[in-house]
C-alpha atoms as a PDB file:
ATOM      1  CA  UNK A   1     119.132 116.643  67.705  1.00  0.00           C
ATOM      2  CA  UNK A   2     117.427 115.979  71.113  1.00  0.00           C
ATOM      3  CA  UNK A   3     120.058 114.730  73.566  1.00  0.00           C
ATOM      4  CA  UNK A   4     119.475 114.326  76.964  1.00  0.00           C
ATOM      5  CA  UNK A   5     122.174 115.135  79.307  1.00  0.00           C
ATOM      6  CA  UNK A   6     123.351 112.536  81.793  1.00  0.00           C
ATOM      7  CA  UNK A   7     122.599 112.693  85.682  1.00  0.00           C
ATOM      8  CA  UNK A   8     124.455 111.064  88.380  1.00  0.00           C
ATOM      9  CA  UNK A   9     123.022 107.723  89.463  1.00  0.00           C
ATOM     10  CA  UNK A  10     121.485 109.549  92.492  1.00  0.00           C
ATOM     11  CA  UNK A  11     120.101 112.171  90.898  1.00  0.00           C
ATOM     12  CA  UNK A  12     117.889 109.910  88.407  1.00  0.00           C
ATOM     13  CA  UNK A  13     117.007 107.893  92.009  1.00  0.00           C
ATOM     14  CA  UNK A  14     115.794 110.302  93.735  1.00  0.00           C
ATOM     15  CA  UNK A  15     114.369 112.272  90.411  1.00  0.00           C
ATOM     16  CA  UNK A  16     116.473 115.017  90.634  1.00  0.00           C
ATOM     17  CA  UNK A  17     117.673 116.895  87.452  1.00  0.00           C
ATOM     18  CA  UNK A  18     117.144 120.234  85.433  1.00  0.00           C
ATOM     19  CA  UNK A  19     113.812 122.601  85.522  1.00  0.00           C
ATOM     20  CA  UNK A  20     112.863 120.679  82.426  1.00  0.00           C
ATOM     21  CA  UNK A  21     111.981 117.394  84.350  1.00  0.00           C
ATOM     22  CA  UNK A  22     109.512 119.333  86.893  1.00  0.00           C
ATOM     23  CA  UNK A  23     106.673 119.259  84.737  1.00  0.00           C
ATOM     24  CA  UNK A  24     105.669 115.498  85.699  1.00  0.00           C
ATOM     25  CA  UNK A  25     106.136 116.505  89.772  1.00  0.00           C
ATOM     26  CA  UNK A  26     103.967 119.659  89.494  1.00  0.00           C
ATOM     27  CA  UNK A  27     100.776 117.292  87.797  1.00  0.00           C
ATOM     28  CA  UNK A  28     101.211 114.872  90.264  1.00  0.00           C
ATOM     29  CA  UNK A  29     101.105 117.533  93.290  1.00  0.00           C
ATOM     30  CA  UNK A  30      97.658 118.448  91.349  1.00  0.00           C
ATOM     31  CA  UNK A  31      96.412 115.375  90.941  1.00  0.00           C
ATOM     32  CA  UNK A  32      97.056 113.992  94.959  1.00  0.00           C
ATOM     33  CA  UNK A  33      95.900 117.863  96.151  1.00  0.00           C
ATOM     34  CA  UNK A  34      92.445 117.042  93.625  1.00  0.00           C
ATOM     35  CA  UNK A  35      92.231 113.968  94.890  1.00  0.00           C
ATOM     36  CA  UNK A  36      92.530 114.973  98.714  1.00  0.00           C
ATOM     37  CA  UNK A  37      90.268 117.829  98.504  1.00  0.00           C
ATOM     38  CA  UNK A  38      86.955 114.664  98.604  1.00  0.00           C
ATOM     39  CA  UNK A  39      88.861 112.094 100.813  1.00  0.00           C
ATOM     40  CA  UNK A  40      89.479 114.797 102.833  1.00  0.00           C
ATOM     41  CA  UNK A  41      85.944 116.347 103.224  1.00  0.00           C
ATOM     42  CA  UNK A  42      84.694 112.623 103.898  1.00  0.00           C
ATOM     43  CA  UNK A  43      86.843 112.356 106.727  1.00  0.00           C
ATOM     44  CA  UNK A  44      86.073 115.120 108.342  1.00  0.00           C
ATOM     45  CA  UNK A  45      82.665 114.397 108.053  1.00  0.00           C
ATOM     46  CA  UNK A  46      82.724 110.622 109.707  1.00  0.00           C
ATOM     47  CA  UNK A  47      84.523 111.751 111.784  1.00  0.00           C
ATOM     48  CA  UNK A  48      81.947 114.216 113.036  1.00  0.00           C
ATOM     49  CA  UNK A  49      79.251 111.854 112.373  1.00  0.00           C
ATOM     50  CA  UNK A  50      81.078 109.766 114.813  1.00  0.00           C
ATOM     51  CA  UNK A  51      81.255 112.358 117.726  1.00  0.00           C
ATOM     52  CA  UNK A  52      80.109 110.774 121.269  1.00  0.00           C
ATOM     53  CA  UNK A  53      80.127 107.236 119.614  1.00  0.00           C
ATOM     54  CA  UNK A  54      82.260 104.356 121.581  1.00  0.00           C
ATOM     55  CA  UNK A  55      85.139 102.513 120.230  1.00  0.00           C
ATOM     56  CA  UNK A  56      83.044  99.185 119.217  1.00  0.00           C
ATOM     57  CA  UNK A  57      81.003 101.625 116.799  1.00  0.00           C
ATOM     58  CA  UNK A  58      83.985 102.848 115.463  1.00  0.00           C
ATOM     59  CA  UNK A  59      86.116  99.889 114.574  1.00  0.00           C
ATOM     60  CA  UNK A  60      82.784  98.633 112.779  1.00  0.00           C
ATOM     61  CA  UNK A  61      83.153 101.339 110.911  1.00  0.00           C
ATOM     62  CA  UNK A  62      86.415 101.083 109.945  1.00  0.00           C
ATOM     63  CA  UNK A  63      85.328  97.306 109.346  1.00  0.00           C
ATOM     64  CA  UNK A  64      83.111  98.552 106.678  1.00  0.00           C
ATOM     65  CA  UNK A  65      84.932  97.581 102.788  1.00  0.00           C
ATOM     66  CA  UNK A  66      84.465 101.158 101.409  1.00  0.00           C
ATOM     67  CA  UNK A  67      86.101 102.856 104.493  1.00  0.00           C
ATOM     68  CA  UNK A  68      88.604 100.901 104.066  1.00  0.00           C
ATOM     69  CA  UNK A  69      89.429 101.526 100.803  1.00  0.00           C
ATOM     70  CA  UNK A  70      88.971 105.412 101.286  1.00  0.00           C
ATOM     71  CA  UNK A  71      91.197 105.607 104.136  1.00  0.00           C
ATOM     72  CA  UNK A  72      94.011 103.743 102.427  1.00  0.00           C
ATOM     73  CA  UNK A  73      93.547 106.209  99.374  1.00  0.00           C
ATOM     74  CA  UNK A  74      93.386 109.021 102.043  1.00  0.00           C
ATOM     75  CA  UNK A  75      96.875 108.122 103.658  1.00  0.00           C
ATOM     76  CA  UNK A  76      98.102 107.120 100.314  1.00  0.00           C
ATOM     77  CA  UNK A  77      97.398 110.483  98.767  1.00  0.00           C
ATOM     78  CA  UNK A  78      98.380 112.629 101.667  1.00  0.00           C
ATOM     79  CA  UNK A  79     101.443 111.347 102.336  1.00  0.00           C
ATOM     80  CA  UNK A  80     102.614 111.187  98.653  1.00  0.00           C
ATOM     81  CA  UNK A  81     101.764 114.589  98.252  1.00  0.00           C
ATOM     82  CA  UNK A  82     103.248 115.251 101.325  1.00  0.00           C
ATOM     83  CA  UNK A  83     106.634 114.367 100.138  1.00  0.00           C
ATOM     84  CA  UNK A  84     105.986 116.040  96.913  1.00  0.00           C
ATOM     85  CA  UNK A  85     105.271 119.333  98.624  1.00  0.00           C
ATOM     86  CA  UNK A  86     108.178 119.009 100.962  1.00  0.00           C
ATOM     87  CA  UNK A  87     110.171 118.124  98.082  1.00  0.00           C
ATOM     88  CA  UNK A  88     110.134 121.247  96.375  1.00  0.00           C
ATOM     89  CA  UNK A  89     110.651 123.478  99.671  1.00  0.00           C
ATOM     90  CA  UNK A  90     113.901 121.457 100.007  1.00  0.00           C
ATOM     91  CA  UNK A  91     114.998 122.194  96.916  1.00  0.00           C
ATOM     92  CA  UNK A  92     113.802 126.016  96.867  1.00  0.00           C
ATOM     93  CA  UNK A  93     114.906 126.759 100.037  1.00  0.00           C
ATOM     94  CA  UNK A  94     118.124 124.651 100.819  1.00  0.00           C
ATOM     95  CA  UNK A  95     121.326 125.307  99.079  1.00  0.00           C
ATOM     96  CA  UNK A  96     124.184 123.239 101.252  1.00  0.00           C
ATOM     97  CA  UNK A  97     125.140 119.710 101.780  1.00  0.00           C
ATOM     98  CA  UNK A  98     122.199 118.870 103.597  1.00  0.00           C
ATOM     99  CA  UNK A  99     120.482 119.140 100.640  1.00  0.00           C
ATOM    100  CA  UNK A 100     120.153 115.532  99.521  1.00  0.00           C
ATOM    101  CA  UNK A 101     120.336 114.088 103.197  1.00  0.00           C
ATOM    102  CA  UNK A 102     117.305 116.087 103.469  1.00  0.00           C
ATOM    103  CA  UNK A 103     115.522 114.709 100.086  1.00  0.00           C
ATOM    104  CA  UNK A 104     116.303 111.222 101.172  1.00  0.00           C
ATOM    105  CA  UNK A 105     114.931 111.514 105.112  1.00  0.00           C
ATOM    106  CA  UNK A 106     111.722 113.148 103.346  1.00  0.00           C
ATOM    107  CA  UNK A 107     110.657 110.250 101.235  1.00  0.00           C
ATOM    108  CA  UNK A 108     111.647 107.882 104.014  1.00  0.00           C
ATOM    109  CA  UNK A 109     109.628 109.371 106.505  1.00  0.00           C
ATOM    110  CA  UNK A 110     106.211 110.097 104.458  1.00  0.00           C
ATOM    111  CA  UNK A 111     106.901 106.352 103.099  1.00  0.00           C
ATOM    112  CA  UNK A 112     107.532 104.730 106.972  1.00  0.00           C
ATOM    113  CA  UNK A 113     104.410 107.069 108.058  1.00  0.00           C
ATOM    114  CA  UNK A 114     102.236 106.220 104.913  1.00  0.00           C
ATOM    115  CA  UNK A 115     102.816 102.153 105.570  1.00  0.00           C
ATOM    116  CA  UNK A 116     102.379 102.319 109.486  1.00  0.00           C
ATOM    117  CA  UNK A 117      98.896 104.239 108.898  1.00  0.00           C
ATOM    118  CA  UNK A 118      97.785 101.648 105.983  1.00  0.00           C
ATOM    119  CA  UNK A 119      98.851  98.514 108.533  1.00  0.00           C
ATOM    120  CA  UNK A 120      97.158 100.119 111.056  1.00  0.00           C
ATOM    121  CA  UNK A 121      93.618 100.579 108.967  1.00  0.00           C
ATOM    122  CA  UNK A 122      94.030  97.141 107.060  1.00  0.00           C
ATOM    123  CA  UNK A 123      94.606  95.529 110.553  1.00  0.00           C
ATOM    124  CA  UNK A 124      92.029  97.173 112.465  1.00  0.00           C
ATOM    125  CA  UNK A 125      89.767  96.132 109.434  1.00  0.00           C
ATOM    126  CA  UNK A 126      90.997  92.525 109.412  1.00  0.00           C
ATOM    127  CA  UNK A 127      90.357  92.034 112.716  1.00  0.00           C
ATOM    128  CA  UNK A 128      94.094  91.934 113.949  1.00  0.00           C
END
């Protein structure tokens, strides 16, 4: 018989639980690092490419659909795995009260950072 045992309410919020529930947080730290290693390299590169260019050249840039899209996917994917990575420190590394505090201020943060950078791009390609 497979029987799961129960977690506390905030343990299944904030996915918390035994070793046995880790296996779906280590692919997804793959995945975002996979995914970062080209969205990161294309960054770089514009923004080289864009080295002794004025601001008017740059928001055009920006402007452009595809940039768009890769920059949201770029904050998207660093600050998830972000909070992944950080994640697991936490729980490695801290063993008192602060624990869970810590967990919480974590996702918060990479979540507040994550939706100030995507306003920021979608507004700057909107036009606000």
């Amino acid at each position: 018989m497979n029987r799961k045992r129960p977690r506390s309410p905030l343990g299944r919020a904030l996915g918390l639980g035994s070793a046995k529930d880790g296996i779906q947080q280590w692919w997804l730290e793959r995945v975002t690092a996979l995914a970062l290693v080209p969205l990161t390299i294309w960054f770089a590169a514009s923004l080289v490419a864009h080295i002794g260019s004025d601001y008017v050249i740059f928001i055009a840039w920006l402007r452009t659909p595809i940039v768009t899209i890769l920059m949201v996917l770029l904050l998207t994917a660093l600050f998830y795995h972000t909070a992944l990575g950080l994640q697991v420190v936490i729980e490695d590394y801290v063993h008192s009260g602060m624990k869970i505090p810590t967990l919480i201020g974590i996702r918060f943060g990479c979540f507040a950072l994550a939706v100030a950078g995507i306003f920021a791009t979608l507004r700057v390609a909107f036009g606000g």
